[in-house]
Protein backbone atom coordinates (compact mmCIF):
# COMPACT_ATOMS: atom_id res chain seq x y z
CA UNK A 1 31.81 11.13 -8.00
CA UNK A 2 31.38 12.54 -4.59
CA UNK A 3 34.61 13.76 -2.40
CA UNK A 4 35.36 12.60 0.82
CA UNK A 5 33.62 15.47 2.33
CA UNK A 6 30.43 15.55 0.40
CA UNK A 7 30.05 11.42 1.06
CA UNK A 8 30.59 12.84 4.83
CA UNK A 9 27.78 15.20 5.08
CA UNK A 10 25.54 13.03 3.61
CA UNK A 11 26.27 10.47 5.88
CA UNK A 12 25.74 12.74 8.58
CA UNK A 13 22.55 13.80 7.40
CA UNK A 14 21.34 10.08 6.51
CA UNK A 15 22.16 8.95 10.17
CA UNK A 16 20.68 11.90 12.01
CA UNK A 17 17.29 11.03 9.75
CA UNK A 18 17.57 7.75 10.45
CA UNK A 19 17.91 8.21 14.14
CA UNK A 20 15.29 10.83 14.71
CA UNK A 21 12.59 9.16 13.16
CA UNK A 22 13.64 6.02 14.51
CA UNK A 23 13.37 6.69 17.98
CA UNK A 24 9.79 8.83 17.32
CA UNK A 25 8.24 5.86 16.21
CA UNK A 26 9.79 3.95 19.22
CA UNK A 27 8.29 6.11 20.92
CA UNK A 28 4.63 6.02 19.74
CA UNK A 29 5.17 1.73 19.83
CA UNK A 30 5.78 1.88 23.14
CA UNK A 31 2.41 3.90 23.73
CA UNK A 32 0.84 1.61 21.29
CA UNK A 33 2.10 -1.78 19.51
CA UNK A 34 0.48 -1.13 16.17
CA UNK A 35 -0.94 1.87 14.63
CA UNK A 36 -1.46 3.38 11.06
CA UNK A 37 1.40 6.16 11.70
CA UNK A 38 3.93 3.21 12.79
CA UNK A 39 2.94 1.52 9.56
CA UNK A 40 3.36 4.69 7.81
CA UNK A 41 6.93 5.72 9.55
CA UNK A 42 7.90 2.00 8.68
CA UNK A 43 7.18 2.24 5.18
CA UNK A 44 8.43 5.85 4.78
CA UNK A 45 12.11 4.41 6.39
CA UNK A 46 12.14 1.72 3.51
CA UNK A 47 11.39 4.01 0.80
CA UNK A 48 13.56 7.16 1.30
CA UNK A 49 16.44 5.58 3.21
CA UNK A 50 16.73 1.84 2.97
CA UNK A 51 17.95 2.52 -0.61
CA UNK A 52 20.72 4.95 0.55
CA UNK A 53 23.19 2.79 1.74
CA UNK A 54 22.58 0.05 -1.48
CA UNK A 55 23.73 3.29 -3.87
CA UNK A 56 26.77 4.66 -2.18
CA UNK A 57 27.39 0.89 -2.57
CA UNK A 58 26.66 1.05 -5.92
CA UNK A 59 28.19 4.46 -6.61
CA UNK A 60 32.01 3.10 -4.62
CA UNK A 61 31.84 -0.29 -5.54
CA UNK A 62 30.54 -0.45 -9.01
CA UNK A 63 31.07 2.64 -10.64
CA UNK A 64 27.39 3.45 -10.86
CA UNK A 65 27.39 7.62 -11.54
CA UNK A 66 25.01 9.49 -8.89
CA UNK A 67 23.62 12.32 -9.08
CA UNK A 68 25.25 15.93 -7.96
CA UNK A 69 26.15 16.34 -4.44
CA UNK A 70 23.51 19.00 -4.29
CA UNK A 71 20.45 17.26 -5.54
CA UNK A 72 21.24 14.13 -3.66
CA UNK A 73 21.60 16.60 -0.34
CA UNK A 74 18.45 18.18 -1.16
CA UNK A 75 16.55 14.47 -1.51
CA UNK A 76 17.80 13.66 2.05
CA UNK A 77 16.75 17.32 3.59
CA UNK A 78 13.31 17.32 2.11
CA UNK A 79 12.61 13.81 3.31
CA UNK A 80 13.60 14.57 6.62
CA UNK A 81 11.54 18.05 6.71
CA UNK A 82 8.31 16.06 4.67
CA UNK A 83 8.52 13.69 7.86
CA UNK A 84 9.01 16.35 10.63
CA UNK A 85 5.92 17.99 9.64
CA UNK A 86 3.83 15.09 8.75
CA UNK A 87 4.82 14.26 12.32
CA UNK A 88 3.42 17.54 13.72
CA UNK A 89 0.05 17.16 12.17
CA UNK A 90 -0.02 13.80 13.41
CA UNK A 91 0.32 14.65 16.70
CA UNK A 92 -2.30 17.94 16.81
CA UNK A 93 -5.64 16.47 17.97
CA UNK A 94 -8.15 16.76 15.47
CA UNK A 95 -11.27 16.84 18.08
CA UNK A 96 -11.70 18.57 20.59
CA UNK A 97 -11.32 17.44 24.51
CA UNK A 98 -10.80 13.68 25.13
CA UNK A 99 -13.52 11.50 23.68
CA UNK A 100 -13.78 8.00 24.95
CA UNK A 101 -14.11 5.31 21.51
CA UNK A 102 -16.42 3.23 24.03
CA UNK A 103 -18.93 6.09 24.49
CA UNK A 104 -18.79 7.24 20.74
CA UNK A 105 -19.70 3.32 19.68
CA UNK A 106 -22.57 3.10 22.04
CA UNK A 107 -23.38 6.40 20.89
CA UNK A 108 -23.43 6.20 17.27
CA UNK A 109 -22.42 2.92 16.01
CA UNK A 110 -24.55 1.01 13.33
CA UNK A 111 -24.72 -2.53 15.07
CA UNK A 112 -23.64 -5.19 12.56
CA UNK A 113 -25.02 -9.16 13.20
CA UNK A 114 -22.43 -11.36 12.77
CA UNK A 115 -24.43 -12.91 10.02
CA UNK A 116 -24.04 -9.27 8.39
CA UNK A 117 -20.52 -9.55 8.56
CA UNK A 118 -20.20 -12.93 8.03
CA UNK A 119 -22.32 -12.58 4.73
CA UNK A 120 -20.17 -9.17 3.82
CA UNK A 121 -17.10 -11.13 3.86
CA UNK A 122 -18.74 -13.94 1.61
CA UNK A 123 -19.46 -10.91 -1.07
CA UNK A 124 -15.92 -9.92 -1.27
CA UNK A 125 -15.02 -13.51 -1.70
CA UNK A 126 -16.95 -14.00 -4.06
CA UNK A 127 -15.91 -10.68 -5.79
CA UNK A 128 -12.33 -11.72 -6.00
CA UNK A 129 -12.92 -15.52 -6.90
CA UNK A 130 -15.48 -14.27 -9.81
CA UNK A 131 -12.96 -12.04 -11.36
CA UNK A 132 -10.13 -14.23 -11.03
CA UNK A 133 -12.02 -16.94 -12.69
CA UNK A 134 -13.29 -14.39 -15.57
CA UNK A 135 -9.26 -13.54 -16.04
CA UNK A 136 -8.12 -17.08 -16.25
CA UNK A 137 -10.62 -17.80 -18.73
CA UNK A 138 -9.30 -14.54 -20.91
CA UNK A 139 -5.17 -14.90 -20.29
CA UNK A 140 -4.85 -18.57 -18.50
CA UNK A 141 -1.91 -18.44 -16.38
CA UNK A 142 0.17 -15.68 -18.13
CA UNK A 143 3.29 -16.85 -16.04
CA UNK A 144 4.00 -19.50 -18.55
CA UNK A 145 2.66 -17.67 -21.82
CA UNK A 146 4.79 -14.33 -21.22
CA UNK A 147 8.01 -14.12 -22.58
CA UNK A 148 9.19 -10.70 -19.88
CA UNK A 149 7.41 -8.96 -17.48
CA UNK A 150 6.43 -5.78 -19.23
CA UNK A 151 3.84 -7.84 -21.43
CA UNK A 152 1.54 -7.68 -18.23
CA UNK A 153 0.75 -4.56 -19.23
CA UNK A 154 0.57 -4.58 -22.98
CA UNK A 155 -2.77 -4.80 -25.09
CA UNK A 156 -2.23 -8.50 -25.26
CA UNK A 157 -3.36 -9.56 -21.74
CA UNK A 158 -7.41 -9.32 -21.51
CA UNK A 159 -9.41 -7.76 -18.58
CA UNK A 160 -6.63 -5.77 -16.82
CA UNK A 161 -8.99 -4.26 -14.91
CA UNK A 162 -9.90 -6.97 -13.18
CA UNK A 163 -6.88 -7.63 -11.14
CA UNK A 164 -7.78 -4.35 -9.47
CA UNK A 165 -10.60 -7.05 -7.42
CA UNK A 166 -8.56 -9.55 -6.97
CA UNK A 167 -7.08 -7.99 -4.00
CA UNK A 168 -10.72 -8.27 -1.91
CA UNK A 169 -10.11 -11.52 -0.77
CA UNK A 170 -7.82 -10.17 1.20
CA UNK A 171 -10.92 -8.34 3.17
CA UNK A 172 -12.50 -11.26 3.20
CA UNK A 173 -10.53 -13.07 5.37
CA UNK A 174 -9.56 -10.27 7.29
CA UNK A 175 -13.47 -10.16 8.56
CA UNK A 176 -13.24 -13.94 9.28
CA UNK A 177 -10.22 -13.28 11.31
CA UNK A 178 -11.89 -10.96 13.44
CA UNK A 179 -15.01 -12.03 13.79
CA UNK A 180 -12.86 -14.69 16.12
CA UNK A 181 -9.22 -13.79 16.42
CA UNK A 182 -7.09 -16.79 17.53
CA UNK A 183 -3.69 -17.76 16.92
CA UNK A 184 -4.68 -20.46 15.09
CA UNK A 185 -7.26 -18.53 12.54
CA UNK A 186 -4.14 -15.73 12.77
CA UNK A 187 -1.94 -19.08 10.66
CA UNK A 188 -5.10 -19.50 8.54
CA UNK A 189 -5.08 -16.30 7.43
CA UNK A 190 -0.92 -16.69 6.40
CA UNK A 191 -1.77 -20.01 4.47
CA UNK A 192 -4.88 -18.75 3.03
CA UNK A 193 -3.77 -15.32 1.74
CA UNK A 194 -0.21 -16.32 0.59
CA UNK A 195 -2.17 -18.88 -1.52
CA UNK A 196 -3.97 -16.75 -3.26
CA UNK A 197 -0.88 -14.60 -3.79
CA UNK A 198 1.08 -17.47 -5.52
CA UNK A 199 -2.35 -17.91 -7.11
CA UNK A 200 -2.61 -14.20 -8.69
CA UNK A 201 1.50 -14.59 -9.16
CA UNK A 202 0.90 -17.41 -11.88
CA UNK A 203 -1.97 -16.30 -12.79
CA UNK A 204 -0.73 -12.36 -13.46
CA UNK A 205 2.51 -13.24 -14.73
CA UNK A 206 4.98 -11.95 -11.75
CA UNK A 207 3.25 -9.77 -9.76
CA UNK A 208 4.40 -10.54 -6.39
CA UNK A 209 2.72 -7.95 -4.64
CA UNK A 210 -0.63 -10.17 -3.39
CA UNK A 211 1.71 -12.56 -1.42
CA UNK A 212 4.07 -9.78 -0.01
CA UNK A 213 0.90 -8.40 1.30
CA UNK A 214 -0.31 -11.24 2.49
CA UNK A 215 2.75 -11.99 4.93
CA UNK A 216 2.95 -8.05 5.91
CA UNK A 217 -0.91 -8.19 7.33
CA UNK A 218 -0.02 -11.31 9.14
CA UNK A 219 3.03 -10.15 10.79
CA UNK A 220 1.03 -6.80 11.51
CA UNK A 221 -1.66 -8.07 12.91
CA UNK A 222 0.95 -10.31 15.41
CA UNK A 223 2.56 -6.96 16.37
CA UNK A 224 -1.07 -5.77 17.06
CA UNK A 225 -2.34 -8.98 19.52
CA UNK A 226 0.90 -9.40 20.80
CA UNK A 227 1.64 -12.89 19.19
CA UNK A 228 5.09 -12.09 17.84
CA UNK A 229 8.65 -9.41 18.83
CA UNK A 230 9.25 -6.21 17.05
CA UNK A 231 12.15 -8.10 16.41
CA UNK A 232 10.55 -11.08 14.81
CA UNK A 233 9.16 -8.31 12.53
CA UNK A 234 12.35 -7.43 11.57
CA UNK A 235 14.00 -11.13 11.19
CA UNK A 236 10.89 -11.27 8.85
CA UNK A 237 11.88 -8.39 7.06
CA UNK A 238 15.16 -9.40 6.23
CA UNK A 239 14.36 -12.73 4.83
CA UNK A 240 11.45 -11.07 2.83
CA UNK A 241 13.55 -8.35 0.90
CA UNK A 242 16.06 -11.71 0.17
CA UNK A 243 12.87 -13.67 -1.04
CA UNK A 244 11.48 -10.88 -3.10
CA UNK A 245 15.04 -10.56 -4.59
CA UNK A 246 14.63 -14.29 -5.81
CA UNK A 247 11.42 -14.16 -7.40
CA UNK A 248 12.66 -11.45 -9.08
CA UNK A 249 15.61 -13.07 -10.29
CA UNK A 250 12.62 -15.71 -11.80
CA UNK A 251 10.40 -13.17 -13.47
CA UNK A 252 13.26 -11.20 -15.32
CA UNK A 253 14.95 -14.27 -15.87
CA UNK A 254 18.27 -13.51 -14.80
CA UNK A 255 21.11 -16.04 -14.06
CA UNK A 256 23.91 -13.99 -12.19
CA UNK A 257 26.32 -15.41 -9.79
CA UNK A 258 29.41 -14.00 -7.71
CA UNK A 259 29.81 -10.56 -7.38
CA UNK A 260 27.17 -9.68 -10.84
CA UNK A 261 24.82 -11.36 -8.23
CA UNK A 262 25.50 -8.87 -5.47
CA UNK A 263 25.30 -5.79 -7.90
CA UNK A 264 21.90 -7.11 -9.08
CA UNK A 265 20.96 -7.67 -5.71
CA UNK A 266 21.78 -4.27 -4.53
CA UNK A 267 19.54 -2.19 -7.51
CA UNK A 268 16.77 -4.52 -7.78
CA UNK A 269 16.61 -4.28 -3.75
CA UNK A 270 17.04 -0.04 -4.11
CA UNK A 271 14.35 -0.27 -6.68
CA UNK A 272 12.05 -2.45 -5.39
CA UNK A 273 11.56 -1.59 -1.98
CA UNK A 274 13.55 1.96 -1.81
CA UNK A 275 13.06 4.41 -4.91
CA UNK A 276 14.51 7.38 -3.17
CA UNK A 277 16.40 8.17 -6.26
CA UNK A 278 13.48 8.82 -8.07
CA UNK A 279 12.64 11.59 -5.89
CA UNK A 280 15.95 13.07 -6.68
CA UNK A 281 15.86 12.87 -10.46
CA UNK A 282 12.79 14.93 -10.16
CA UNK A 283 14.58 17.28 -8.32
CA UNK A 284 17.02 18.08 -10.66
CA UNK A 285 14.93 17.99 -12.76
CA UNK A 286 12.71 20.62 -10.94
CA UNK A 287 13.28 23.78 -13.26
CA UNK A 288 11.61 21.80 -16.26
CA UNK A 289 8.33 20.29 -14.64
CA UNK A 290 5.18 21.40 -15.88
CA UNK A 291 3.24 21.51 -12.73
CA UNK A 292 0.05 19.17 -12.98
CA UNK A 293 -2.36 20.41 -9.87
CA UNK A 294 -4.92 18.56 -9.35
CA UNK A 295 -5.25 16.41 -12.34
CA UNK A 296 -3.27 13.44 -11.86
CA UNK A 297 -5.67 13.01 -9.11
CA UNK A 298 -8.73 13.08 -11.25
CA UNK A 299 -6.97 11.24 -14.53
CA UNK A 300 -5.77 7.99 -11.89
CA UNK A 301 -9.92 7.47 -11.71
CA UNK A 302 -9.78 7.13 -15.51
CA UNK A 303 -8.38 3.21 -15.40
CA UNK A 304 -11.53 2.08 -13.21
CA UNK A 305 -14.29 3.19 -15.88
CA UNK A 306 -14.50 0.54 -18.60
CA UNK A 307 -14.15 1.10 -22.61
CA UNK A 308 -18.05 0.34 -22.51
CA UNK A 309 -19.43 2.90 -20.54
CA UNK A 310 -16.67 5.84 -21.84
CA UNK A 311 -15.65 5.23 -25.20
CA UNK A 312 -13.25 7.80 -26.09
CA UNK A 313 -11.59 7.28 -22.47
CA UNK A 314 -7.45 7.96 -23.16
CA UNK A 315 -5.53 4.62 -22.88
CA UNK A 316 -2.59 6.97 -21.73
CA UNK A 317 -3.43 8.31 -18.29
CA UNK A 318 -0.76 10.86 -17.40
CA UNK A 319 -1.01 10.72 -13.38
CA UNK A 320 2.06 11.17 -11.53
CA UNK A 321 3.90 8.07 -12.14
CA UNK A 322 3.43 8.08 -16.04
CA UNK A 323 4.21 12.05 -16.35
CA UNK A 324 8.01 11.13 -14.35
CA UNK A 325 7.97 7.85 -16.14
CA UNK A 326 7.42 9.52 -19.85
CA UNK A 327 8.32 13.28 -19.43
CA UNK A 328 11.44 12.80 -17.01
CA UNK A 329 12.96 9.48 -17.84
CA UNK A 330 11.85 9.51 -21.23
CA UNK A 331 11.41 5.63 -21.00
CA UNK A 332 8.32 4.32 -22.56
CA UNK A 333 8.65 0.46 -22.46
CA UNK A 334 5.11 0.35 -20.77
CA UNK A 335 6.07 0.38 -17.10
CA UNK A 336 5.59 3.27 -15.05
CA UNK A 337 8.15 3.88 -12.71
CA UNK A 338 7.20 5.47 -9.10
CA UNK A 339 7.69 9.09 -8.53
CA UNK A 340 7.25 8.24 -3.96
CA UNK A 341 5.03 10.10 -2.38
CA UNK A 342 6.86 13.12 -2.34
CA UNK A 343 7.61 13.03 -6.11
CA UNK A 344 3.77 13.30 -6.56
CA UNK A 345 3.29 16.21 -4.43
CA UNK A 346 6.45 17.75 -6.19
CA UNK A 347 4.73 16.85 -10.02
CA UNK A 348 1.62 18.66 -9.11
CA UNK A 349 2.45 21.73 -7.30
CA UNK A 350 6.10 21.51 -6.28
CA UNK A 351 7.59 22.21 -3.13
CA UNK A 352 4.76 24.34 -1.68
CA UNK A 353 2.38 21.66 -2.45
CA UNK A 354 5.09 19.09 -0.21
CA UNK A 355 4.37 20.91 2.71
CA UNK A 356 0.74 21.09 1.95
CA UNK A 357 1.11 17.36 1.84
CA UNK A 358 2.95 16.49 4.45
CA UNK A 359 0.41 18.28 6.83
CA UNK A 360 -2.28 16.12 4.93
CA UNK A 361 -0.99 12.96 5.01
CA UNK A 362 0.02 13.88 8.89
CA UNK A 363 -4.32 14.18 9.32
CA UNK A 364 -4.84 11.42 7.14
CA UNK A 365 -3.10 9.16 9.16
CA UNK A 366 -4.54 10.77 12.52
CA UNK A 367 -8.19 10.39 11.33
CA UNK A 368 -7.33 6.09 9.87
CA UNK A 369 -5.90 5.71 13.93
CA UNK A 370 -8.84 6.94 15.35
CA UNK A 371 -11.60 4.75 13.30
CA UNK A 372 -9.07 1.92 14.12
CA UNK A 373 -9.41 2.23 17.92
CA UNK A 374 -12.72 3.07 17.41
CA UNK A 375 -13.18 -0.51 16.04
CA UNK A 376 -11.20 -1.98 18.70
CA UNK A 377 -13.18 -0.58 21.19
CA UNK A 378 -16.95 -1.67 19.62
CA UNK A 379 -18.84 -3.50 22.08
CA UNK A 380 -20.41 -5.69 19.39
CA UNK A 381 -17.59 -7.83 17.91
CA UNK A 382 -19.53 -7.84 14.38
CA UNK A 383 -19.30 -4.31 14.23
CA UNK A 384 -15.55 -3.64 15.13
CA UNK A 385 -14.53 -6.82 13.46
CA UNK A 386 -16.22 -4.79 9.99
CA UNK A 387 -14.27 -1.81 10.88
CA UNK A 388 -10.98 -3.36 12.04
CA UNK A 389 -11.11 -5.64 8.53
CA UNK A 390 -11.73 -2.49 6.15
CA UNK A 391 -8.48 -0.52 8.25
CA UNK A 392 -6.30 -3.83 7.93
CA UNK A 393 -6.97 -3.82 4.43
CA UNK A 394 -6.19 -0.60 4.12
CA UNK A 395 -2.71 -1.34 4.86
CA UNK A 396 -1.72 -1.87 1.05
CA UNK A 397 -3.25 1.64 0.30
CA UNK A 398 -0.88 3.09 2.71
CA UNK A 399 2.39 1.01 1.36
CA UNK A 400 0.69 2.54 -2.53
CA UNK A 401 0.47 6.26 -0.82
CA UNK A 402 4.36 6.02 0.48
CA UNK A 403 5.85 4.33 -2.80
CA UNK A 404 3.66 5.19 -5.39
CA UNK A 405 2.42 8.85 -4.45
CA UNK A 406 -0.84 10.89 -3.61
CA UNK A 407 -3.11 10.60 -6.98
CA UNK A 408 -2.55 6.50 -6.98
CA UNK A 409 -3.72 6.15 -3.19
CA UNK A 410 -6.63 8.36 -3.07
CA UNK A 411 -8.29 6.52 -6.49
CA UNK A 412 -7.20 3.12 -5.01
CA UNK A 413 -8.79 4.05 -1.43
CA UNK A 414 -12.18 5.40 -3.03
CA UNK A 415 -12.52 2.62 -5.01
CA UNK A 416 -11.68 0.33 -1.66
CA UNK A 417 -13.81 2.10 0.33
CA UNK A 418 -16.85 2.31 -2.65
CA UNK A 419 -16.79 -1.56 -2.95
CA UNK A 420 -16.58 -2.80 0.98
CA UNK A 421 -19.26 -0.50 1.75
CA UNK A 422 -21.51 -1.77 -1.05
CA UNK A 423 -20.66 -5.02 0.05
CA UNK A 424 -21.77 -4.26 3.86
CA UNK A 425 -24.89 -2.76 2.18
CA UNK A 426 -25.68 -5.44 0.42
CA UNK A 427 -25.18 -7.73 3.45
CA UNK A 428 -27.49 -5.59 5.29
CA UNK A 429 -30.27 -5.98 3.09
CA UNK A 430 -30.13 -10.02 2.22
CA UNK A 431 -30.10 -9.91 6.12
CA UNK A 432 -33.26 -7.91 6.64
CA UNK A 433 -35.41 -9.61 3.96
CA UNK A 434 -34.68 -13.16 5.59
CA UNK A 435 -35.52 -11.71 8.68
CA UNK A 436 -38.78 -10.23 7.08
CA UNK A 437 -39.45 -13.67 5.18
CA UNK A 438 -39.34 -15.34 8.81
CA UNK A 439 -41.40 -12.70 10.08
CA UNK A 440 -44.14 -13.76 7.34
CA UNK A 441 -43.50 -17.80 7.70
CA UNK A 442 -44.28 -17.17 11.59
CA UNK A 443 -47.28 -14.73 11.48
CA UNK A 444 -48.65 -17.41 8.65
CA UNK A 445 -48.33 -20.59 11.23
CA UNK A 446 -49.68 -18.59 13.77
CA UNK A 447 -52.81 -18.05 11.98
């Protein structure tokens, strides 16, 4: 247990964090209401210190052991230095001189019909609905046929892979949105995409992450037009993290009350939304990691090529989350358990690699805030409601880069990016050949 003194430091050191990177992004929302690096900072907050408080809780109040005053000051530190520097890339301009995003559009932006986009957002509708209707037909709704939660993932459930297009309905309404923002197609977009999460929920068997997402794109995209408070966002927040407790509650089928109930509210809240502790069990654990490079990168690809076309494909991909999961935990129930962002960099290169990171992910973010405004800024609407659709969607490959680590976002963010611009493609072409079969009705009646 910690002393007096060491509980004092780290306090000092969690508030100071807390503080600094609060007001920075204060800062950058009062230059802009929404951006990618707010969303980022946001989701960075909940997952290395939102969790702090929960286990000191824990730790005082219910006897839970931590982890040595040293490892647990080195989590905080390393956070708070991952940040800093992230921070500094962020704000280095990647081009340069000042480029207006008006002049660049007229300059060198593809212009999209609105039947283009219109008919792109149809695909990914379609894309989701198909797959969701090929899953039912496999699993039926697995909410009622599954006796715990890790069955989702056990060779009993059919077509796993096809959740992984579920989520592009999400895109799809996004483009309808945009194509004519409104407050009222803004409320659409709430009942239509938490529908389809409760949807995916029964049909899945728990997974509660479609309708979170849902309700975080509508509340960011009320930030970004203005139509709610930062502090609506944060009322919203609150009841959130108490409704995600619930459903939880209902998946793992737990009956608690009294003060049980609080102590399972406090870890399943930690866990959920605020794995920081995860990041320090790999840092004590630091001396024994085999360093992975690269690969976990590569091996995340493996789950989106199916059986059929790669036969001797390994059913056990060791990216970042399964090599903490199996090699550090040693638990092998068939979860994998999230190393954060940080946790990847420090499974595949260790510290050096963190700083590498952090200077990546500062770019990353930089270059995603650019092609937003960029989109903003299109004079056609078609065009930037394409490009303001694809970054809003990208939202839930930022929350997966934060909690889940490098090697799951960049796989999930090619494969994204691979299928919405196959789907604009695609819309571009049935486009042109009913414009070409008009072209052929009209020169035909004028002869």
């Amino acid at each position: 247990m910690l002393t007096l003194a060491q509980l004092s430091i780290l306090v000092l050191l969690y508030t100071f964090s807390v503080i600094l990177i609060g007001y920075l992004a204060y800062q950058s929302f009062k230059k802009v209401r929404f951006s990618f690096h707010l969303l980022f900072t946001l989701v960075y907050l909940l997952t290395f210190y939102l969790g702090f408080p929960f286990s000191m809780v824990l730790a005082f109040g219910f006897n839970v052991p931590l982890l040595p005053f040293e490892i647990l000051f080195i989590t905080q530190f390393s956070a708070l230095i991952f940040y800093l520097l992230y921070y500094v890339a962020y704000q280095v301009r990647l081009l340069p001189g000042k480029i207006q995003p008006v002049t660049v559009a007229v300059a060198t932006a593809r212009q999209y019909s609105a039947s283009e986009a219109i008919i792109t957002g149809v695909i990914l509708l379609l894309v989701a609905l198909v797959t969701i209707g090929l899953f039912f037909s496999f699993n039926g709704f697995l909410l009622f046929k599954l006796d715990s939660y890790s069955q989702i993932f056990s060779q009993s459930v059919s077509g796993t892979a096809l959740k992984r297009f579920f989520y592009f309905f999400l895109p799809a309404l996004l483009i309808f949105y945009f194509l004519k923002p409104s407050k009222l197609n803004w409320l659409l977009f709430l009942l239509f995409g938490v529908s389809f999460g409760v949807l995916t929920y029964l049909l899945v068997g728990g997974t509660r992450a479609n309708i979170a997402l849902a309700v975080a794109i509508f509340f960011f995209i009320g930030i970004s037009k203005n139509y709610i408070s930062i502090m609506t966002l944060a009322i919203a927040g609150g009841v959130a993290i108490v409704a995600m407790f619930g459903l939880a509650l209902a998946r793992y089928g737990l009956d608690v009350s009294g003060s049980e109930a609080f102590y399972t509210f406090l870890y399943l809240t930690r866990d959920t939304f605020s794995p920081w502790e995860n990041l320090a069990l790999l840092f004590s654990y630091y001396q024994k990691i085999e360093f992975q490079g690269l690969a976990p990168i590569i091996r995340d690809f493996y789950v989106f090529i199916p059986k059929g076309l790669w036969e001797n494909r390994p059913d056990l991909v060791v990216n970042s989350a399964n090599y903490f999961t199996w090699e550090v935990l040693n638990y092998y129930a068939g979860l994998a358990i999230s190393p954060t962002l940080l946790g990847s960099f420090l499974i595949m290169g260790g510290v050096p690699l963190m700083v590498l990171g952090a200077l990546l992910c500062g770019w990353l973010l930089k270059a995603m805030d650019y092609f937003y405004q960029y989109g903003k800024t299109a004079l056609q609407r078609s065009n930037g409601a394409l490009i303001q659709a694809y970054c809003f969607a990208n939202i839930f490959n930022i929350i997966v880069l934060v909690r889940e680590g490098i090697d799951a976002f960049v796989s999930r963010f090619v494969f994204f990016a691979l299928i919405f611009i196959i789907a604009v493609l695609l819309a571009k072409v049935i486009v042109l050949l009913f414009r070409q079969t008009g072209s052929v009705q009209i020169k035909l009646i004028k002869s």
